[in-house]
N, C-alpha and C. Protein backbone atom coordinates (compact mmCIF):
# COMPACT_ATOMS: atom_id res chain seq x y z
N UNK A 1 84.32 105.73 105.03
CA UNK A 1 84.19 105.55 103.61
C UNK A 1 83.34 104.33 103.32
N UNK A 2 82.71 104.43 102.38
CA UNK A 2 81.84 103.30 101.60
C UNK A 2 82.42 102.16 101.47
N UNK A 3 82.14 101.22 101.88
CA UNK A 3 83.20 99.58 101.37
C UNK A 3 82.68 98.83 100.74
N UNK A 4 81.58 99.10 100.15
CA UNK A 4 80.74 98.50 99.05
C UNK A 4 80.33 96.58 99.95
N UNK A 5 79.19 96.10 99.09
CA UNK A 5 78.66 94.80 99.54
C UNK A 5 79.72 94.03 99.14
N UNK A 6 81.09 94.31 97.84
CA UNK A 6 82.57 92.88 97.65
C UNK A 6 83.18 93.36 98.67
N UNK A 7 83.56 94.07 99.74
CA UNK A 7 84.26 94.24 100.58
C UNK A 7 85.20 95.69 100.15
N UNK A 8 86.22 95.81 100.75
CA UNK A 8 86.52 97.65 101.12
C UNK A 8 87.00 97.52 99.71
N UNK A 9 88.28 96.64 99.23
CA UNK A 9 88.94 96.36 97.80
C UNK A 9 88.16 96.03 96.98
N UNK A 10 86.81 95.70 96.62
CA UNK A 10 86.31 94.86 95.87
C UNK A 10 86.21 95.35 94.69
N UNK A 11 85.40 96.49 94.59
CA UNK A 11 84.48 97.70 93.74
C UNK A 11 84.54 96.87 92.30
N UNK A 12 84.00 97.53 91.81
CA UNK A 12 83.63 96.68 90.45
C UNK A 12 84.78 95.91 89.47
N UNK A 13 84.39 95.45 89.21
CA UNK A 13 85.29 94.13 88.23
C UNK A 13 85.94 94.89 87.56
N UNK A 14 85.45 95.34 86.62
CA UNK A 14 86.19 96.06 85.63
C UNK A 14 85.67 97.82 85.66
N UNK A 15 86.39 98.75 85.57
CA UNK A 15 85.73 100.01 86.13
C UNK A 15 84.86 100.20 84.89
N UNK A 16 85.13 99.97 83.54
CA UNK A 16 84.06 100.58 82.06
C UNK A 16 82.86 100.19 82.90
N UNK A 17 82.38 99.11 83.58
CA UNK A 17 81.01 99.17 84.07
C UNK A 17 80.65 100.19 84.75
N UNK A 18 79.28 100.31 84.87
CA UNK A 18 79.03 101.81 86.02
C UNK A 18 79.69 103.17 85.20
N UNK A 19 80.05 102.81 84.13
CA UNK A 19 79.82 104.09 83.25
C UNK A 19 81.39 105.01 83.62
N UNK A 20 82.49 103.69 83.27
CA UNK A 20 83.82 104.65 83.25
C UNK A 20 83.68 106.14 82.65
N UNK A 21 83.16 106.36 81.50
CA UNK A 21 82.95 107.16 81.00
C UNK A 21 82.40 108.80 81.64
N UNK A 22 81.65 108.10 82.70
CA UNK A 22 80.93 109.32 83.56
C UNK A 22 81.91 109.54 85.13
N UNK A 23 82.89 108.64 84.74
CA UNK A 23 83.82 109.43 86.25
C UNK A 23 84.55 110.52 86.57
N UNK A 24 84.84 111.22 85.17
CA UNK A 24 85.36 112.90 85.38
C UNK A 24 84.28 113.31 85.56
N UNK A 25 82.53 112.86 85.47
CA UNK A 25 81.67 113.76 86.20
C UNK A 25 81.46 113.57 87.49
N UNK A 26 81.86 112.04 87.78
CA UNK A 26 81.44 112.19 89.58
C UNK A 26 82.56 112.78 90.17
N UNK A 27 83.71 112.61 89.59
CA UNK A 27 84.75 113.71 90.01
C UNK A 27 84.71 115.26 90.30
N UNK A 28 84.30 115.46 89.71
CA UNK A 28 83.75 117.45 89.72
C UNK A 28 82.86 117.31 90.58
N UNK A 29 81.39 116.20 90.67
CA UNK A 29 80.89 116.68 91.86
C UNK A 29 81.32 115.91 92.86
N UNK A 30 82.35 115.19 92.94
CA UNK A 30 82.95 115.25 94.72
C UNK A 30 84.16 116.52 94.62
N UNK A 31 84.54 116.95 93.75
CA UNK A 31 85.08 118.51 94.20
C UNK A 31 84.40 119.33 94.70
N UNK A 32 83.09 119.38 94.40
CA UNK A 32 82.03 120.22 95.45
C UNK A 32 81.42 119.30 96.44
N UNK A 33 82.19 118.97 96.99
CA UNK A 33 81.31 118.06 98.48
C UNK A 33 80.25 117.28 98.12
N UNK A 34 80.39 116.71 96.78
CA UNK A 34 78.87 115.00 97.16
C UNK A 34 79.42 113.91 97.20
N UNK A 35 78.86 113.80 98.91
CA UNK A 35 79.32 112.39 99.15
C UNK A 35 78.79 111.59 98.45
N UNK A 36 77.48 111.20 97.67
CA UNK A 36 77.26 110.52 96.94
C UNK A 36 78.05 109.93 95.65
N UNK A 37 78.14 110.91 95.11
CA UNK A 37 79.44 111.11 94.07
C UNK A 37 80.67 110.54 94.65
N UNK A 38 80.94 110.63 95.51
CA UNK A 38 82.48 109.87 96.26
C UNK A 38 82.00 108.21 96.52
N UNK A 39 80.86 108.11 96.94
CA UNK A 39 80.76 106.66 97.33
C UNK A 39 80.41 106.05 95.92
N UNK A 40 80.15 106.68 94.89
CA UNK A 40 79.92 105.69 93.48
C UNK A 40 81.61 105.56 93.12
N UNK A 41 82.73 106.77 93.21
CA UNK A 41 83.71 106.79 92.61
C UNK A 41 84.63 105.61 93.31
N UNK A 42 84.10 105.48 94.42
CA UNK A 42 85.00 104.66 95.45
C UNK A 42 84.47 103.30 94.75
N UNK A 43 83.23 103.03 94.71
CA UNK A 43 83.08 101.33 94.30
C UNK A 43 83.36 101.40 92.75
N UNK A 44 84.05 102.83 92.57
CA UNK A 44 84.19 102.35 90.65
C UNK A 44 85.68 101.81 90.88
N UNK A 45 86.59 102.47 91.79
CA UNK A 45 88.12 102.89 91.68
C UNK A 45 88.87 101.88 92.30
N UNK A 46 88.34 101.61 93.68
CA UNK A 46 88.81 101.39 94.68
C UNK A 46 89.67 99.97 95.05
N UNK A 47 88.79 98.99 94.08
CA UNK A 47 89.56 97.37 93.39
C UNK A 47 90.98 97.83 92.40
N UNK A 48 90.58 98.71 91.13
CA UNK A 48 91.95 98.67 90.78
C UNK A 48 93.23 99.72 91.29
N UNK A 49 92.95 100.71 92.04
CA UNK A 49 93.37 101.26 93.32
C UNK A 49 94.45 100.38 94.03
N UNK A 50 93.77 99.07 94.60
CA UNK A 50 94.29 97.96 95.57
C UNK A 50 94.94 97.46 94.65
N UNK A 51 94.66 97.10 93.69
CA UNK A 51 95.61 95.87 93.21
C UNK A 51 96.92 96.76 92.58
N UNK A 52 97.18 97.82 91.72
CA UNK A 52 98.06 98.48 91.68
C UNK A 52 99.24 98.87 92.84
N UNK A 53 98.65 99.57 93.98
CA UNK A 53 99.24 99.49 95.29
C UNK A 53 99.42 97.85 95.37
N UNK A 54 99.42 96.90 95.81
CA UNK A 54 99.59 95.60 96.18
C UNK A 54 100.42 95.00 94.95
N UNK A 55 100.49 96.04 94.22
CA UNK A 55 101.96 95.09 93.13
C UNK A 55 102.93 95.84 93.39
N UNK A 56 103.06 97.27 93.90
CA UNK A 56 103.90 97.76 94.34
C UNK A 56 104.58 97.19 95.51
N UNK A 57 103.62 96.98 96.45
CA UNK A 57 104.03 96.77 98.28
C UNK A 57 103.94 95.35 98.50
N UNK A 58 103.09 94.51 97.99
CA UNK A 58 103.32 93.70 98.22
C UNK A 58 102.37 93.09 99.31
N UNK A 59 102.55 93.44 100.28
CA UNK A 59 101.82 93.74 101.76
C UNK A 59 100.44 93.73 101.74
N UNK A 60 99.75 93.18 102.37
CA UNK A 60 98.31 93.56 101.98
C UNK A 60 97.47 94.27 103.01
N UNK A 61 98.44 94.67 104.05
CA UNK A 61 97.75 95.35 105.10
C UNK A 61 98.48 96.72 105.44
N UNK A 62 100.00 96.32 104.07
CA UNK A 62 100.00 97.80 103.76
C UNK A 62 99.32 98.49 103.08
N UNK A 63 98.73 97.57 101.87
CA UNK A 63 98.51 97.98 100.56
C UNK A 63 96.99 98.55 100.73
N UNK A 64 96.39 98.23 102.15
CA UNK A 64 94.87 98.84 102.12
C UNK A 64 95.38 99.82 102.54
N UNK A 65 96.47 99.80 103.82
CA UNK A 65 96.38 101.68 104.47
C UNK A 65 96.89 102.28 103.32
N UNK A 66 97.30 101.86 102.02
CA UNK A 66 97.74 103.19 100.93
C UNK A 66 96.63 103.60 100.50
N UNK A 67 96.09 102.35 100.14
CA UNK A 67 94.64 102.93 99.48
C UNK A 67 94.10 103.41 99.83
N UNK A 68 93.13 103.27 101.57
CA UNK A 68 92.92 104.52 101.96
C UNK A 68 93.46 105.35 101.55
N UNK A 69 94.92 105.75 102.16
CA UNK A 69 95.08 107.03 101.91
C UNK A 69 94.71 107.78 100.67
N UNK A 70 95.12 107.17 99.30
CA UNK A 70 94.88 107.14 98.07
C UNK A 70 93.42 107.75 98.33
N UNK A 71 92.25 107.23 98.49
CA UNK A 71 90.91 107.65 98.41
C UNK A 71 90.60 108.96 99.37
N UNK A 72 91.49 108.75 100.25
CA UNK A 72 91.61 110.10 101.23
C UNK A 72 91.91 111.43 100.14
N UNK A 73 93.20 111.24 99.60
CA UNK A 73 93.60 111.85 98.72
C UNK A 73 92.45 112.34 97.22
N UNK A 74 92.27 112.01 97.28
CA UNK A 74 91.11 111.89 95.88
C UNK A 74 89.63 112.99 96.50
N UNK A 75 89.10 112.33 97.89
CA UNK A 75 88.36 113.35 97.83
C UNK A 75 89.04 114.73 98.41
N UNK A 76 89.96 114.42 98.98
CA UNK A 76 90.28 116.04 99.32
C UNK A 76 91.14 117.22 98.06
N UNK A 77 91.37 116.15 96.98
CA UNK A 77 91.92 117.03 95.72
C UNK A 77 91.08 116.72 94.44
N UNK A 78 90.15 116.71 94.75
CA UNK A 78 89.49 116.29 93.17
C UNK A 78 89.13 117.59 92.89
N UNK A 79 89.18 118.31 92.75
CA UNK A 79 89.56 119.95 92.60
C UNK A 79 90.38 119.92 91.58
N UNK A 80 91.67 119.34 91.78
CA UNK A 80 92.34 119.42 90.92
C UNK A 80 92.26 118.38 89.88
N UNK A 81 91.80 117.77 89.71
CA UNK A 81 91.68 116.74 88.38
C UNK A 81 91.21 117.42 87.09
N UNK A 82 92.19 117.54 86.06
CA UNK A 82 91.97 118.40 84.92
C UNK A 82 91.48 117.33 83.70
N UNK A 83 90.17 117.12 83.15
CA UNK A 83 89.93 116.26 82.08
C UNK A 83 90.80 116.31 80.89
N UNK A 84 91.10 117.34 81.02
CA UNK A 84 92.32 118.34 79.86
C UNK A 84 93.27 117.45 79.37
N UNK A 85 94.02 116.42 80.51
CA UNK A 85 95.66 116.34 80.68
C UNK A 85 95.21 114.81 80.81
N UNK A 86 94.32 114.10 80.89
CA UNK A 86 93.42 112.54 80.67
C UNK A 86 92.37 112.44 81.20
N UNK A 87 92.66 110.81 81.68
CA UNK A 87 90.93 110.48 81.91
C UNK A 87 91.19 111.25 83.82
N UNK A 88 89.55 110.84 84.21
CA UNK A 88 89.86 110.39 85.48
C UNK A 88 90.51 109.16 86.46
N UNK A 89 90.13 108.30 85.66
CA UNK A 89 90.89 106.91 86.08
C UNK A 89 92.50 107.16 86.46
N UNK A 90 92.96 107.47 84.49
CA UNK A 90 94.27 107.54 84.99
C UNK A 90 94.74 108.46 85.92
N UNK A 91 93.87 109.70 86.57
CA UNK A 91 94.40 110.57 87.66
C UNK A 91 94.39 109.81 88.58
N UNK A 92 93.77 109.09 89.30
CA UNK A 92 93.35 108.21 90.38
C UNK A 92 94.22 107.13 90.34
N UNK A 93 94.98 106.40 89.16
CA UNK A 93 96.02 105.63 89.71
C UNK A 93 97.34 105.89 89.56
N UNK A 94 97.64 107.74 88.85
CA UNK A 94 98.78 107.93 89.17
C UNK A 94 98.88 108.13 90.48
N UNK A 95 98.09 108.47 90.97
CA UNK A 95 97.95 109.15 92.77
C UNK A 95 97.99 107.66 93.32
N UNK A 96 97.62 106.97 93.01
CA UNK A 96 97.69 105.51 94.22
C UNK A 96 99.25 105.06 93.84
N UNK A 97 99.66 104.87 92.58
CA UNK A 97 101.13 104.48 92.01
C UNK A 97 102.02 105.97 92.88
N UNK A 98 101.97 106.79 93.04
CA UNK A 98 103.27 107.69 93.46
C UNK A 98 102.62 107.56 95.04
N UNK A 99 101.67 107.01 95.47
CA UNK A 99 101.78 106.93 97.22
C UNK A 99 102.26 105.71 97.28
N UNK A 100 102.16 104.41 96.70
CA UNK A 100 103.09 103.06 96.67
C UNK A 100 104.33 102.98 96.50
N UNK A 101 104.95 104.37 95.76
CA UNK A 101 106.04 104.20 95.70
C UNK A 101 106.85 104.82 96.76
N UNK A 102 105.85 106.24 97.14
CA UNK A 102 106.53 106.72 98.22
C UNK A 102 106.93 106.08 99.49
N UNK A 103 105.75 104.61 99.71
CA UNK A 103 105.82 104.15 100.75
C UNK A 103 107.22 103.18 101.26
N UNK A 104 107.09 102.42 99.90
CA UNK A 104 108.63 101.88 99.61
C UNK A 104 109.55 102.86 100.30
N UNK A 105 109.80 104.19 99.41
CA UNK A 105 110.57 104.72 99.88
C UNK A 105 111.34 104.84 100.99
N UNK A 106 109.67 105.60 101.74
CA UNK A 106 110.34 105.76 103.41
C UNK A 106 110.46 104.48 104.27
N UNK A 107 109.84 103.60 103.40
CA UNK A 107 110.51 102.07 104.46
C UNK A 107 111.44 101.49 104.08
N UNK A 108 112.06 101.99 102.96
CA UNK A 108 113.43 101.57 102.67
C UNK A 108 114.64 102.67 103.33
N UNK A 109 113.96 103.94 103.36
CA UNK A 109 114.85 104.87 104.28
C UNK A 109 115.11 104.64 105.60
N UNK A 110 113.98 103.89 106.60
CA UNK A 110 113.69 103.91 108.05
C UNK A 110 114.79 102.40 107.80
N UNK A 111 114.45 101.64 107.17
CA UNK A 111 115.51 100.42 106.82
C UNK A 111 116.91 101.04 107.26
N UNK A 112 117.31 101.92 106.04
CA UNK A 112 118.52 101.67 106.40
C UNK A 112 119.16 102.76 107.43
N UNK A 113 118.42 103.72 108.11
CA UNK A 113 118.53 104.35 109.15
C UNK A 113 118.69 103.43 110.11
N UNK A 114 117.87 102.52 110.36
CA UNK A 114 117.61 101.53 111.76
C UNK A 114 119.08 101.06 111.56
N UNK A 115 119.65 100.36 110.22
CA UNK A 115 121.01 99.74 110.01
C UNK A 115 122.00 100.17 110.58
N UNK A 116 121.42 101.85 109.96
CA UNK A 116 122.98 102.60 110.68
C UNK A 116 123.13 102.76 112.14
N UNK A 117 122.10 102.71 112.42
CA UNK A 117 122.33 103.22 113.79
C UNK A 117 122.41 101.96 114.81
N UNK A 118 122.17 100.78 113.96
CA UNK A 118 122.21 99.37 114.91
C UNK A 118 124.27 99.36 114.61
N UNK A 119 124.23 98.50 116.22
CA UNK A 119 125.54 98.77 116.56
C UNK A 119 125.65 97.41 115.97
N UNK A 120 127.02 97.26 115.55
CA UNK A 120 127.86 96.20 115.04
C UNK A 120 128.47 95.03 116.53
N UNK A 121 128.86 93.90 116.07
CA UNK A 121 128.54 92.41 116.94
C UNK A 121 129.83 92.67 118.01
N UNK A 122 130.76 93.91 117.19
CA UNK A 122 131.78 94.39 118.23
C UNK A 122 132.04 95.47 119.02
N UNK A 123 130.90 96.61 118.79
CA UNK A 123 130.73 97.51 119.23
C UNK A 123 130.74 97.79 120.71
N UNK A 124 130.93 96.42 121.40
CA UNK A 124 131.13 96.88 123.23
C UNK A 124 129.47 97.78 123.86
N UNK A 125 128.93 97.83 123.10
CA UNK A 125 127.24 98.80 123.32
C UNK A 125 127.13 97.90 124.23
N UNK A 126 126.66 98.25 125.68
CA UNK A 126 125.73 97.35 126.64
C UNK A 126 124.50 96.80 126.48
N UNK A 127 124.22 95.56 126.64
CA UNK A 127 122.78 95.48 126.65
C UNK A 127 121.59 95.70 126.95
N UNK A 128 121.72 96.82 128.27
CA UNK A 128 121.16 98.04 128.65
C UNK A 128 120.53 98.54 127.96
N UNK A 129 121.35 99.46 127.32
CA UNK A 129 121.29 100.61 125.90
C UNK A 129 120.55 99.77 124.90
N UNK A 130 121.24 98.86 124.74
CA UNK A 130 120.35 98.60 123.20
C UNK A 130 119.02 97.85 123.05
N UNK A 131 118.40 97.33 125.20
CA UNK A 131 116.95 97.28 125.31
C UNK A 131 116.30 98.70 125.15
N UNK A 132 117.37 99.51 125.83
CA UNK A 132 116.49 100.78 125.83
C UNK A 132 116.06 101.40 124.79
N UNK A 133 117.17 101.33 123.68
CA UNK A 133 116.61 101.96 122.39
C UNK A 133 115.86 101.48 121.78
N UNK A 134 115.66 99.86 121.75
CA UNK A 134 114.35 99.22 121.05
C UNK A 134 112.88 99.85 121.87
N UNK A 135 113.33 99.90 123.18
CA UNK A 135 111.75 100.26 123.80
C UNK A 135 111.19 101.35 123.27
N UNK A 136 111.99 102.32 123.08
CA UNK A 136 112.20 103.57 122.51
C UNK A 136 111.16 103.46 121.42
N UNK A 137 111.89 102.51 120.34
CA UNK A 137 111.39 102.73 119.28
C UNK A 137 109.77 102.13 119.18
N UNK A 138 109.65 101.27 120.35
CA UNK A 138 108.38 101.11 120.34
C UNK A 138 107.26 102.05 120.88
N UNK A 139 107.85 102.58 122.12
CA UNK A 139 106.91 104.01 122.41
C UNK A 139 106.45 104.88 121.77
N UNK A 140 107.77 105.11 120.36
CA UNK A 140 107.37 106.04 119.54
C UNK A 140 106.42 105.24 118.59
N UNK A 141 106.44 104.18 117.94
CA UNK A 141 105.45 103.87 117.43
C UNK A 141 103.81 103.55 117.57
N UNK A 142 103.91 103.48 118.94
CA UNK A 142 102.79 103.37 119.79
C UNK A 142 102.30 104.79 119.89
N UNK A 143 103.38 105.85 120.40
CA UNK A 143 102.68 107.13 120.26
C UNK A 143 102.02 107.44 118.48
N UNK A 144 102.75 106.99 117.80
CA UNK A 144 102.48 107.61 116.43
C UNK A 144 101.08 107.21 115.82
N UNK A 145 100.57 106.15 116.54
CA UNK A 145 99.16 105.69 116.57
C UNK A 145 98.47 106.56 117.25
N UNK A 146 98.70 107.52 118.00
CA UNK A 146 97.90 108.10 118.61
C UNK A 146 97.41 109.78 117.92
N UNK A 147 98.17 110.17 116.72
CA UNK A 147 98.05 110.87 116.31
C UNK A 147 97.12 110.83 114.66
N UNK A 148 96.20 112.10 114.37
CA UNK A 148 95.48 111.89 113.73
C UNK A 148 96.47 111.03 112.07
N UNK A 149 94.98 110.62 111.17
CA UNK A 149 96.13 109.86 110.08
C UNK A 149 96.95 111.01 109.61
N UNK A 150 96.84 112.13 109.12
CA UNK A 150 97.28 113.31 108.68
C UNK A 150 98.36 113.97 109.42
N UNK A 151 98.83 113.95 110.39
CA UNK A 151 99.44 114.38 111.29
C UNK A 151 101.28 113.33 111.61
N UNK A 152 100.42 111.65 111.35
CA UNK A 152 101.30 111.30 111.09
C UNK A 152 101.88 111.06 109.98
N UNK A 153 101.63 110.80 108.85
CA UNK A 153 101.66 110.52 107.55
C UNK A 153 102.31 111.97 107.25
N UNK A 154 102.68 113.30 108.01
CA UNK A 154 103.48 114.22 107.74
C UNK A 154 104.92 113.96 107.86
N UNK A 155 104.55 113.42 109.58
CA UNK A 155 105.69 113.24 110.34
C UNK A 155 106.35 112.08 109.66
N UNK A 156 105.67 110.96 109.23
CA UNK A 156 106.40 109.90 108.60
C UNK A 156 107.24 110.49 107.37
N UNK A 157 106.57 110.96 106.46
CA UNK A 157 107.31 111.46 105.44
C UNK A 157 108.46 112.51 105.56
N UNK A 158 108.24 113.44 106.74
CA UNK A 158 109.34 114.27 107.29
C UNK A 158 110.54 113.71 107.75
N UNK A 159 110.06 112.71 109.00
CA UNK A 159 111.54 112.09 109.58
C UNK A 159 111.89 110.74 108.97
N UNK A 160 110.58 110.03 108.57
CA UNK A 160 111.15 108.43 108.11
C UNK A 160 111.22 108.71 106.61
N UNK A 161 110.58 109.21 105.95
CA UNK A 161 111.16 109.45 104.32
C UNK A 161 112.04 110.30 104.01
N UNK A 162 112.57 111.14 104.79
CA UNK A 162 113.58 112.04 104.68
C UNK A 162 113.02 113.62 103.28
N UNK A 163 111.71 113.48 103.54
CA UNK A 163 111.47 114.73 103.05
C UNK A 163 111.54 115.93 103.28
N UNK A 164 112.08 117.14 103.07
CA UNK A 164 111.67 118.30 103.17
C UNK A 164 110.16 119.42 103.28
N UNK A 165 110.03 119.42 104.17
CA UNK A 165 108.70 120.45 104.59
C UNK A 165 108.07 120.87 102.80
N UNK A 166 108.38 121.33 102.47
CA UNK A 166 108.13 122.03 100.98
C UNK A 166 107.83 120.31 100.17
N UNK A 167 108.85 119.59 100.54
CA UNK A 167 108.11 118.24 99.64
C UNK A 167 107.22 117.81 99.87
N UNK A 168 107.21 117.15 101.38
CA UNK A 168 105.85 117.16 102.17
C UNK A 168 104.45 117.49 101.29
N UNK A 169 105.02 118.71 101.59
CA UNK A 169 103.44 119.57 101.06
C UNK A 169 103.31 119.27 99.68
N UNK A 170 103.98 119.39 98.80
CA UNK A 170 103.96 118.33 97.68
C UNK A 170 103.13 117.25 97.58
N UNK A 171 103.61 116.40 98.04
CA UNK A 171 103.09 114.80 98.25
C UNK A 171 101.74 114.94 98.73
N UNK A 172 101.15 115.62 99.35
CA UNK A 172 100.13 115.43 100.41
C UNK A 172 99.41 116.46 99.58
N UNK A 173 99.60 117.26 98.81
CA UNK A 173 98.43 118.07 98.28
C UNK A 173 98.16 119.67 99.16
N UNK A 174 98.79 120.03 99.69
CA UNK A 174 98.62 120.96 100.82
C UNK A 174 99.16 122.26 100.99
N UNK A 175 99.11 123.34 101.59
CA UNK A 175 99.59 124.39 101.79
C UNK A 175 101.08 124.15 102.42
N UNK A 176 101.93 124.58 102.43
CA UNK A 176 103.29 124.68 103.40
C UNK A 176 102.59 124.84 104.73
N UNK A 177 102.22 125.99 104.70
CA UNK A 177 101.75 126.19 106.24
C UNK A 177 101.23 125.43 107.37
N UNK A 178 100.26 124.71 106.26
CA UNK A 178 99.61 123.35 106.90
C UNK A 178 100.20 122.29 106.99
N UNK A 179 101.12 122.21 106.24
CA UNK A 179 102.08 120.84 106.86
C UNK A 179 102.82 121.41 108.03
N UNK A 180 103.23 122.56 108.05
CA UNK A 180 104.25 123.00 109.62
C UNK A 180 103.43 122.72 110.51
N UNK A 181 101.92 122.94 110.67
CA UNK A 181 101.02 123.28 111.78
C UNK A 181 101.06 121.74 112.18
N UNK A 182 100.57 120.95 111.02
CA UNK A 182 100.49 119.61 111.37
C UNK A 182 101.53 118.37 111.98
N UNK A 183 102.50 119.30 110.95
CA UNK A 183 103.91 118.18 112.15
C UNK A 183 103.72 118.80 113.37
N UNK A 184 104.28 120.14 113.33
CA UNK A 184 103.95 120.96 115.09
C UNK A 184 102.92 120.16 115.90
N UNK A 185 102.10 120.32 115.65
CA UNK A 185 101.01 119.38 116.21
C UNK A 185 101.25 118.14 117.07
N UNK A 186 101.88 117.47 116.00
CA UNK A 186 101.91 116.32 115.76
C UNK A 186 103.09 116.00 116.70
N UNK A 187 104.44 116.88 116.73
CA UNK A 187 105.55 116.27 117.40
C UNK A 187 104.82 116.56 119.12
N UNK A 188 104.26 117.90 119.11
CA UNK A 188 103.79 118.26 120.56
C UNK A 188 103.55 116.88 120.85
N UNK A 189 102.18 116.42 120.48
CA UNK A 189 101.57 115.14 120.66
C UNK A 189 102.51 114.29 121.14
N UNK A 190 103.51 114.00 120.51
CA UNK A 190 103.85 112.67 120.21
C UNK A 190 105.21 112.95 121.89
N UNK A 191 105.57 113.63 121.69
CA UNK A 191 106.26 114.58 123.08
C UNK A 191 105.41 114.15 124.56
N UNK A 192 104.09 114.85 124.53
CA UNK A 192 103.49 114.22 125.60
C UNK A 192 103.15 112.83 125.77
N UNK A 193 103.09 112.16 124.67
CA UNK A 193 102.42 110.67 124.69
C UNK A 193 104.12 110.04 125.39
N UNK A 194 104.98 110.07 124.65
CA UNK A 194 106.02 109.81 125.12
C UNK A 194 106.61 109.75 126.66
N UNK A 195 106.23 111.23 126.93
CA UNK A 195 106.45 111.24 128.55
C UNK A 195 105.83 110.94 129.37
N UNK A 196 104.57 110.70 129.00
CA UNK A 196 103.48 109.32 129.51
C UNK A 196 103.71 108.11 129.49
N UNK A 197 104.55 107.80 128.23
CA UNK A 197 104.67 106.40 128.31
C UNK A 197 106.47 105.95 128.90
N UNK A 198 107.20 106.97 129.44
CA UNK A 198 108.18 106.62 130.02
C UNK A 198 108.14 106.47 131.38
């Protein structure tokens, strides 16, 4: 993606420059594949994009991988952006606002999963076991890097956000089908990386 000469967050100061007005048209033509059209929308969007995500998360090295995703999202659904129902802008930061929030979500879910399943100061658990399960959890995260962004960003939302396949596909813009193929995929993957790395 384009990261413009202010850097990947920078894009223009205020979006009315560069002709807010004309972004439901570069929108329609990045629904038909112009990358051109995507790299103007990106240095129009892409600053208030970040800073929205980054009041959500907080994080700032979360708050770029949303945005990516966010811009990921944008060119692969700008199809659907209806001038009808508002602007383009506001389509583009409800989509960055409901992936910031989702993100919360599943890291507040994996939170308190990790809680439950961490043993208490009397639990008698060996210290064995409870190196092993941290290693664990690092293999798997190490594998989960190894899988495309799409593939994991299923699986995250499947097992660490506690979504349903059908929500999934929701969130992500997608066929059902294609989210099954892609976790499938994705757990295979993550299966072999695993037994490589044990």
């Amino acid at each position: 993606m384009n990261t413009s000469r202010t850097g990947p967050w920078g894009g223009s100061p205020d979006p009315a420059e560069g002709g807010r007005r004309n972004l439901a048209g570069l929108v329609a033509r990045v629904a038909r594949g112009d990358h051109a059209a995507f790299e103007t929308v990106y240095d129009q969007v892409a600053g208030p994009v970040y800073g929205i995500i980054r009041k959500v998360l907080r994080d700032p090295a979360q708050s770029e991988e949303v945005a990516q995703e966010v811009m990921l999202e944008v060119w692969r659904t700008a199809s659907r952006f209806d001038a009808g129902r508002g602007s383009a802008l506001a389509w583009v930061m409800t989509i960055a606002h409901r992936r910031a929030v989702d993100r919360v979500r599943a890291e507040n879910a994996a939170t308190a999963r990790e809680r439950k399943l961490a043993p208490g100061p009397d639990s008698g658990e060996d210290v064995a076991e409870l190196v092993e399960a941290a290693m664990d959890r690092q293999r798997i995260r190490r594998c989960l890097g190894t899988l495309t962004a799409l593939q994991s960003e299923s699986i995250r939302l499947a097992y660490y956000g506690g979504y349903t396949y059908p929500q999934v596909a929701g969130l992500l813009g997608i066929a059902l089908g294609t989210v099954k193929t892609r976790i499938r995929d994705g757990l295979i993957r993550l299966r072999d990386c695993m037994d490589v790395a044990s």
